[in-house]
Protein backbone atom coordinates (compact mmCIF):
# COMPACT_ATOMS: atom_id res chain seq x y z
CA UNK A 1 95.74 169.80 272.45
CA UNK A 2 98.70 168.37 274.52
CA UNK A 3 102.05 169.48 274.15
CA UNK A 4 104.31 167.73 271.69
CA UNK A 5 108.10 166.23 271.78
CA UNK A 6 109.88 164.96 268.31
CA UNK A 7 112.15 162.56 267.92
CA UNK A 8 114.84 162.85 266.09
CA UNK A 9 118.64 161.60 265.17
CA UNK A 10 120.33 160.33 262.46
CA UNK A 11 120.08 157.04 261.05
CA UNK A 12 119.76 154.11 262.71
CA UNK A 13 120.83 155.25 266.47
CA UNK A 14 117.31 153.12 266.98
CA UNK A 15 114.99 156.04 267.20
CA UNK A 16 112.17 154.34 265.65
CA UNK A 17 112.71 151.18 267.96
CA UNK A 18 112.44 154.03 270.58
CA UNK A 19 109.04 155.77 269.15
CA UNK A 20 107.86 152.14 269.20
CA UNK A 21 108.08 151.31 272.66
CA UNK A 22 106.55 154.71 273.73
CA UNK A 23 103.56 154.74 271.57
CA UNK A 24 103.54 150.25 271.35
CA UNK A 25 102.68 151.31 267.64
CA UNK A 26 104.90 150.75 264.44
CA UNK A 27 106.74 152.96 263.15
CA UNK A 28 108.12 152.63 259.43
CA UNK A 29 111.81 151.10 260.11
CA UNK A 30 114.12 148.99 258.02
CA UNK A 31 117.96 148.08 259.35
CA UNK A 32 120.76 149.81 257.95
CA UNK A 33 118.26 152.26 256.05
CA UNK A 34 118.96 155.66 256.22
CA UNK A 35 115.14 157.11 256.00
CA UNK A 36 113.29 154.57 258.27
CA UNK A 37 110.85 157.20 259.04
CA UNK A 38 110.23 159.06 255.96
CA UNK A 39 106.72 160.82 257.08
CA UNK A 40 106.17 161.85 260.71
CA UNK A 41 104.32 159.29 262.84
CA UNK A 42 102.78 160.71 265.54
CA UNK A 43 101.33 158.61 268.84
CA UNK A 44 99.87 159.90 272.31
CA UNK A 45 101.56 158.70 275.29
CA UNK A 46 100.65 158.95 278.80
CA UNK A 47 102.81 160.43 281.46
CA UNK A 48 103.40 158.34 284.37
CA UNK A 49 102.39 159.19 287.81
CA UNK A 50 102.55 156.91 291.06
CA UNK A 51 100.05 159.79 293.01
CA UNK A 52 96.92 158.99 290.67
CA UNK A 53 96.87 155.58 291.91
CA UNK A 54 97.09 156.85 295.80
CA UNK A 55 94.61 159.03 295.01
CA UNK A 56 92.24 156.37 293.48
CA UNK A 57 92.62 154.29 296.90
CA UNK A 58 91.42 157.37 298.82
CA UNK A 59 88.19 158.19 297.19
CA UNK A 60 87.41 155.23 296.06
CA UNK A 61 87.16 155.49 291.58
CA UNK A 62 87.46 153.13 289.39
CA UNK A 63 88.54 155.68 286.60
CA UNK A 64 91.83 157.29 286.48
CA UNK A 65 92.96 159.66 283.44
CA UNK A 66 96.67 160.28 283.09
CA UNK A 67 97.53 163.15 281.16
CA UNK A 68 99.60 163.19 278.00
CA UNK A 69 102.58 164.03 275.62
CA UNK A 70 102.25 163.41 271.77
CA UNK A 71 105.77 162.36 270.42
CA UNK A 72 106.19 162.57 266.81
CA UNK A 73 109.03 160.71 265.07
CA UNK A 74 110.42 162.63 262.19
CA UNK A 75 112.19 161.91 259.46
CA UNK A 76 116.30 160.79 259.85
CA UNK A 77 118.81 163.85 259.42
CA UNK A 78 121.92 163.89 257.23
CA UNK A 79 124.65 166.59 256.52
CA UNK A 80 123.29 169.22 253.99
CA UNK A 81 119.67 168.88 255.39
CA UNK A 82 119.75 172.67 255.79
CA UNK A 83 119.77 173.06 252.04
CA UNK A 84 117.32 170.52 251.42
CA UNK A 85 119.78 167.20 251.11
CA UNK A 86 117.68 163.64 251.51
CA UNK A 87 114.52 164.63 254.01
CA UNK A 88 116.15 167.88 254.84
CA UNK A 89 113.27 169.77 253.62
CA UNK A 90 110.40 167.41 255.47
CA UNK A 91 112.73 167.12 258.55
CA UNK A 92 112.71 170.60 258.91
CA UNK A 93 109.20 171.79 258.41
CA UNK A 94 107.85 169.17 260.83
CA UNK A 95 110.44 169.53 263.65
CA UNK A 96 109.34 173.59 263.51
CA UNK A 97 106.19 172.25 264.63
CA UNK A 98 106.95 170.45 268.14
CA UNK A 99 107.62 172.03 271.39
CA UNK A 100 110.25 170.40 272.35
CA UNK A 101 113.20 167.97 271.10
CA UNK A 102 113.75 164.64 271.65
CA UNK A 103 117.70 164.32 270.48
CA UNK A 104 118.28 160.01 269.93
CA UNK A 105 121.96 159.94 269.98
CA UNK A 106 123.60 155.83 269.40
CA UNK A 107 125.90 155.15 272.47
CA UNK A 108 125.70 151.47 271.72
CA UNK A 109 128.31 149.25 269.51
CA UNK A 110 127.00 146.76 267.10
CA UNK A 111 128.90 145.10 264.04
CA UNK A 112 125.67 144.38 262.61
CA UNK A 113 123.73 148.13 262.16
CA UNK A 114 126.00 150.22 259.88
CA UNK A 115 126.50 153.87 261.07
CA UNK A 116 126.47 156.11 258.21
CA UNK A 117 129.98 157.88 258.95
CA UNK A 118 131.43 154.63 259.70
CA UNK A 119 131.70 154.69 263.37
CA UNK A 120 130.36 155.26 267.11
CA UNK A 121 130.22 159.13 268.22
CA UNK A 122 127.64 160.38 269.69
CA UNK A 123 128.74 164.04 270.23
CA UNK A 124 130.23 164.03 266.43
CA UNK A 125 126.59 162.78 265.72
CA UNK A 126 124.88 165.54 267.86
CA UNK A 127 127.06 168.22 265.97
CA UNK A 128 126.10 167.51 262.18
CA UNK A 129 122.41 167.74 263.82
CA UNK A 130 123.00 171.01 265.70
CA UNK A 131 125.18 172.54 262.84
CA UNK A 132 122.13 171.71 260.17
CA UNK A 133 119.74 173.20 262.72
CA UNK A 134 121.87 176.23 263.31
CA UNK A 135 122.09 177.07 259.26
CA UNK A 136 118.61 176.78 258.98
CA UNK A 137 118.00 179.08 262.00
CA UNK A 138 120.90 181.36 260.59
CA UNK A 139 118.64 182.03 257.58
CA UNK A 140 115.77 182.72 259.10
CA UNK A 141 117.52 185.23 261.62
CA UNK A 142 119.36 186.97 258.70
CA UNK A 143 116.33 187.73 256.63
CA UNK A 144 114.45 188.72 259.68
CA UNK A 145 117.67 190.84 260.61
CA UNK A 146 117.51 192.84 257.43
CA UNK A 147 114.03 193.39 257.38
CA UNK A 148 113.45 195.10 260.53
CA UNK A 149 116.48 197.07 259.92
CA UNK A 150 114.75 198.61 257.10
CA UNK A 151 111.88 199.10 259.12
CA UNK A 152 113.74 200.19 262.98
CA UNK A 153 113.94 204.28 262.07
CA UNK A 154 110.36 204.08 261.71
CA UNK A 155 108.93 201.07 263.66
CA UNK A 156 109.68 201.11 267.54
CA UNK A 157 109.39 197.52 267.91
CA UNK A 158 111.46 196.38 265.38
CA UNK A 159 113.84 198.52 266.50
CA UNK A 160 113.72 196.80 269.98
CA UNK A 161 114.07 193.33 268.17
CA UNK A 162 117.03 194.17 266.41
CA UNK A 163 119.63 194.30 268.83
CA UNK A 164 118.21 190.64 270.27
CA UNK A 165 118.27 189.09 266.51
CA UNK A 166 122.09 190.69 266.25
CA UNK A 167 122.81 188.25 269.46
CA UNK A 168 121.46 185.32 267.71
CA UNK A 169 123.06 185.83 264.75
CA UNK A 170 126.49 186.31 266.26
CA UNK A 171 125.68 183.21 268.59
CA UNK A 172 125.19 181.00 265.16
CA UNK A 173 128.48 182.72 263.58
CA UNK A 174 129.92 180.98 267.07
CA UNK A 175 127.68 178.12 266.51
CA UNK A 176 125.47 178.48 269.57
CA UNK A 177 122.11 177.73 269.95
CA UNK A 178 119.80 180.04 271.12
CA UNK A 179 118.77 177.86 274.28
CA UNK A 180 122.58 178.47 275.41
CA UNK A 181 122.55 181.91 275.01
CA UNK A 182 120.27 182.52 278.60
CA UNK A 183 118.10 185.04 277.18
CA UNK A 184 115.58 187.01 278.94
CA UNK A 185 111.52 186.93 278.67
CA UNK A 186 111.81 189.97 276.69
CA UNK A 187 114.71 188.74 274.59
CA UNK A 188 112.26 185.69 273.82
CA UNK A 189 109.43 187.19 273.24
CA UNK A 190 111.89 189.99 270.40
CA UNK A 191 112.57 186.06 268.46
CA UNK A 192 109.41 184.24 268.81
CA UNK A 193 107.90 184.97 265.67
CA UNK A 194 110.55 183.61 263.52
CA UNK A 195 110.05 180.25 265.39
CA UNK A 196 114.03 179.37 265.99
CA UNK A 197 114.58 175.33 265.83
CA UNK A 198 117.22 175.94 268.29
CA UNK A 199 115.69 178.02 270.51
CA UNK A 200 113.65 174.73 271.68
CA UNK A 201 114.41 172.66 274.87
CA UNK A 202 116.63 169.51 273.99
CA UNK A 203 116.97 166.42 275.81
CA UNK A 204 119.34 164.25 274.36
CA UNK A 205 118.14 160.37 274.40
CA UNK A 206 121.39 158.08 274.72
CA UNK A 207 120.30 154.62 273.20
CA UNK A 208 123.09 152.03 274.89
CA UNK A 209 123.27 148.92 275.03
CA UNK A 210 121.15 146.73 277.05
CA UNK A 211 124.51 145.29 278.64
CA UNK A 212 125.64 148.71 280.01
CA UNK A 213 122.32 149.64 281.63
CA UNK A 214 123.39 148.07 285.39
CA UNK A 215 126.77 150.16 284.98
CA UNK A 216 124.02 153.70 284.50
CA UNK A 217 125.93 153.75 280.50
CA UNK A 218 129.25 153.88 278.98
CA UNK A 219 131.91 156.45 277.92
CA UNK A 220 129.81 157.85 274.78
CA UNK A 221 126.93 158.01 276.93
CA UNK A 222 129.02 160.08 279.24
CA UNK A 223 130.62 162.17 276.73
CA UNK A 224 126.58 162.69 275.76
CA UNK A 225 126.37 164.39 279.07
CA UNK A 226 129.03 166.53 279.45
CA UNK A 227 128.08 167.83 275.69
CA UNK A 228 124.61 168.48 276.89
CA UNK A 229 125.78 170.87 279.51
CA UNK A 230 127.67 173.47 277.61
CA UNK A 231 124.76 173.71 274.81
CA UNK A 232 121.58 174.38 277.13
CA UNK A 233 120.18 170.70 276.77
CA UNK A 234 119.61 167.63 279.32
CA UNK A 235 120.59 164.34 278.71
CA UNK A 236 119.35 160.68 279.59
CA UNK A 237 120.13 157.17 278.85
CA UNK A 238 117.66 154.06 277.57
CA UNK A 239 118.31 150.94 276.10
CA UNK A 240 115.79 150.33 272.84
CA UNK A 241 116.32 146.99 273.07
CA UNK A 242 115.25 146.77 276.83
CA UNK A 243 112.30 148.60 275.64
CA UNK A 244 111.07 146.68 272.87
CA UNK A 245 111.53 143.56 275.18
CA UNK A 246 109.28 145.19 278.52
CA UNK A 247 106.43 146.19 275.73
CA UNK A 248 105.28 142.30 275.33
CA UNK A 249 105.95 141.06 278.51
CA UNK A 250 103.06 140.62 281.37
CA UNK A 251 103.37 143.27 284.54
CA UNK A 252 104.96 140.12 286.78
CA UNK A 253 107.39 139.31 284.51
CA UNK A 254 107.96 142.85 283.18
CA UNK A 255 108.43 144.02 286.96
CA UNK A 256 110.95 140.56 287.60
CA UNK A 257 112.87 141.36 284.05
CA UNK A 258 113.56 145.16 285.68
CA UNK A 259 114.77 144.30 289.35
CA UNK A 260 116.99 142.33 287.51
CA UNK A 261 118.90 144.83 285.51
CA UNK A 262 118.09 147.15 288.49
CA UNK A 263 115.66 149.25 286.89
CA UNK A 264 113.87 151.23 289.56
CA UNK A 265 111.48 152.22 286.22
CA UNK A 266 111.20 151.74 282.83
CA UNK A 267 113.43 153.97 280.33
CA UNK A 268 110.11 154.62 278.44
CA UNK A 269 108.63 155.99 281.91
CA UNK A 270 112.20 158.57 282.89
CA UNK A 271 111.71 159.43 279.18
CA UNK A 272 108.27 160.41 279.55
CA UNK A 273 108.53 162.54 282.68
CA UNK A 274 112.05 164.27 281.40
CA UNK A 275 109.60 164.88 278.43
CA UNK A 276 107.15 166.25 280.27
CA UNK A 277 110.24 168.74 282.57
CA UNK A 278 111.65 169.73 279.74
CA UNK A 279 108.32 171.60 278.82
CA UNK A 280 107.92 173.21 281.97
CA UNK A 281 104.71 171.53 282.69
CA UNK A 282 103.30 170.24 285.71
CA UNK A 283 100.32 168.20 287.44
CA UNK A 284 97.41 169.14 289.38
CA UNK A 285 94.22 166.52 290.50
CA UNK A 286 90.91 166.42 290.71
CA UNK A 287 89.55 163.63 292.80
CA UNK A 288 86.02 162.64 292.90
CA UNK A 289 83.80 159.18 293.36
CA UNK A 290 83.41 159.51 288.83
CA UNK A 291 87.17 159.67 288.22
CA UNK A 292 90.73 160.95 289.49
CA UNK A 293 91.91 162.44 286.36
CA UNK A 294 95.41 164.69 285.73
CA UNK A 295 95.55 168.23 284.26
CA UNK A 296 98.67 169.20 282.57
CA UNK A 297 99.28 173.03 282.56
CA UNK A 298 102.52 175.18 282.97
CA UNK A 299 104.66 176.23 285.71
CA UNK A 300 103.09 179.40 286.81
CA UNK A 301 99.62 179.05 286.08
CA UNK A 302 97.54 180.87 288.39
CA UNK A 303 93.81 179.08 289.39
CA UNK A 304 91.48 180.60 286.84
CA UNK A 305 93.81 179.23 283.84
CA UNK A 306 94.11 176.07 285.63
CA UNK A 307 90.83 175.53 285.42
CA UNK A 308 90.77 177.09 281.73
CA UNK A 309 91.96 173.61 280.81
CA UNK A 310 89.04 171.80 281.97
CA UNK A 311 86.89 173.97 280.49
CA UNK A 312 87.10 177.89 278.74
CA UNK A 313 83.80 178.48 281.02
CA UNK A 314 85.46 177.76 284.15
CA UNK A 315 88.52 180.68 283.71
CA UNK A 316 85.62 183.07 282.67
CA UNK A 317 83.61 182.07 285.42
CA UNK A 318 85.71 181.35 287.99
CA UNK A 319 85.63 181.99 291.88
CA UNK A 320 87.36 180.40 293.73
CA UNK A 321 89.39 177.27 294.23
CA UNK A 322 89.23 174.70 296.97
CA UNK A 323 92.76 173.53 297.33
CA UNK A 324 94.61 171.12 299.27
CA UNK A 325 98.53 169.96 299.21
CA UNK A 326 98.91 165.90 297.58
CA UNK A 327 100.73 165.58 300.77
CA UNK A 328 97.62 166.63 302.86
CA UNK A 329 95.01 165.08 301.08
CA UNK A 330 96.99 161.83 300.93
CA UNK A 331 98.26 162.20 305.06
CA UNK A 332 94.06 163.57 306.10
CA UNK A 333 92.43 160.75 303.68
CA UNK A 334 90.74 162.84 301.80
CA UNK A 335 88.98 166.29 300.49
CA UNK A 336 86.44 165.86 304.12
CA UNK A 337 90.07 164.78 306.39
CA UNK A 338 91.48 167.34 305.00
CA UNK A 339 88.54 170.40 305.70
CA UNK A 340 88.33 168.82 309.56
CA UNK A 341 91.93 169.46 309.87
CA UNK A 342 91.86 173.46 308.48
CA UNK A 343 93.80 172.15 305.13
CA UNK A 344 91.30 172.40 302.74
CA UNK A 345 92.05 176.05 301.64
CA UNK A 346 90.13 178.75 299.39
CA UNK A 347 92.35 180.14 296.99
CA UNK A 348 91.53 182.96 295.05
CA UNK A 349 92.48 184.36 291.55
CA UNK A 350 96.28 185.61 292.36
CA UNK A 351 96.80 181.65 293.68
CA UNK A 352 100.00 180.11 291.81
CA UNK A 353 99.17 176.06 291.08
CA UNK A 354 101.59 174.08 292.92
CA UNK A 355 102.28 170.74 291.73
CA UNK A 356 100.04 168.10 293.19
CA UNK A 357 97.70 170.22 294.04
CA UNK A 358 94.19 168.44 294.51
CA UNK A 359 91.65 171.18 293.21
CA UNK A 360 88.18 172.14 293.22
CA UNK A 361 86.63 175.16 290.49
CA UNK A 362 83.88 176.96 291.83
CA UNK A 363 82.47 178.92 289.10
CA UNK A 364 79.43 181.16 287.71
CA UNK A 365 77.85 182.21 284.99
């Protein structure tokens, strides 16, 4: 199952326009209504990457397989979500679900879509989301609190956790969420039962306008920025309306329509790879004459559980690896270029997948 990003924001900041262009499906919307979405919509989206095509040249496939994100677009947020206010309840339960959030914040200006407190600010708009997502965590920290409490004089590890969920709980008091608070692996692990909403990786999406994407965004979108670095979050700008237009159009003109607004890449592509960084993921290859197809794992993975994603048989079984560098295989043409040369390595169990890495399982029963 791939990892998964929601989408969120408040009211029409043109999240669903957003979700549309990613997934080219369509999503419930209606102008200046505040529960476009009202159930999650869900579509798979594939995570560009330049390399599979220079791989494809080398050995010759007519099959490439990106890999690939789901992004589900959940309900729109309002104040008093926390204690259930319009699709507080809904928005809640499914965002506790996703790995990672997708934060749509409205940098543009425009007369014609009605903002539901009456005006333009993005970091304004960010806080009613945070502070909503901070009550809810808040309760589920407290009750956790008092329950291991009750339990620390006789249970060792809840008496470990305690100290950790005390943190959080002051942080909230403070209103900071957990992803700003730098905790350790062990810290993490103490809170990762109760699931914290704010303890997930947030990239804030700043929708502008389609006239302020040559000038790299505006004053809210900067303001979007500078926010995103004192709570623990990233931040990038896109244009919906750029994006809904580059969906229809053919690759010529799509490619002509982007050089120019001098768009190196599409906002739909940078979302989909800040996506995909924001998860800690990365990319190794395998390269043959069926297919060159992508494997997403995690930073870290060692051999055996990168091949554990191709198939469960291949960790138990595993060998060795045959390994060589993107760069190599690209600069030697090839897995045979590349063994004439010495750079065709055999990695062994302790071996840490780099990204790029163009790999080969040997395995037995």
């Amino acid at each position: 199952m791939p990892f998964n990003c929601g989408i969120v924001g408040l009211p029409n900041v043109g999240k669903s326009t957003i979700f549309n262009a990613l997934t080219q499906t369509q999503a419930a919307q209606a102008a200046n209504y505040p529960f476009c979405t009202i159930d999650p919509n869900t579509g798979m989206v594939s995570v560009p990457d330049k390399r599979m095509l220079v791989l494809q040249d080398i050995v010759k496939t007519v099959r490439v397989i990106p890999t690939q994100l789901e992004i589900v677009d959940i309900a729109g947020l309002v104040k008093g979500a926390s204690k259930g206010e319009g699709k507080g309840n809904e928005f809640l339960s499914a965002i506790k679900n996703v790995d990672a959030v997708l934060h749509v914040v409205r940098c543009f200006e425009d007369p014609d879509v009605i903002h539901v407190d009456g005006s333009v600010d993005p970091v304004r708009d960010i806080e009613i989301i945070d502070l909503e997502l901070l009550l809810k965590d808040e309760e589920v920290a407290k009750t956790a609190l008092d329950r291991l409490k009750k339990k620390s004089g006789m249970d060792k590890d809840a008496a470990l956790r305690v100290p950790t969920i005390e943190k959080v709980v002051k942080a909230f008091k403070d209103l900071i969420p957990v992803r700003a608070l730098g905790l350790t692996a062990e810290e993490m692990l103490h809170i990762q039962e109760l699931h914290l909403i704010t303890a997930k990786a947030m990239l804030f999406v700043c929708n502008i306008a389609d006239t302020d994407i040559k000038a790299g965004g505006n004053a809210h979108s900067k303001a979007v920025f500078d926010h995103a670095a004192k709570v623990g979050a990233k931040a990038i700008i896109i244009s919906g309306k750029i994006e809904s237009e580059l969906v229809g159009l053919e690759p010529d003109e799509k490619q002509a329509f982007m050089d120019d607004l001098g768009m190196t890449e599409s906002g739909i592509d940078t979302l989909v790879r800040a996506g995909y960084q924001l998860l800690g993921l990365q990319t190794y290859f395998t390269a043959g004459v069926k297919e060159v197809r992508a494997w997403q794992i995690q930073k870290g993975f060692t051999a055996p559980k990168a091949a554990g994603v191709i198939h469960t048989d291949f960790e138990k079984g595993f060998i060795r690896a045959e390994v060589a560098s993107y760069d190599d295989f690209v600069k030697f043409k090839g897995e045979k270029g590349c063994k004439e040369v010495g750079k065709l390595r055999a990695e062994g169990k302790d071996y840490i997948v780099q990204d790029g890495d163009v790999m080969h399982f040997l395995f037995g029963k």
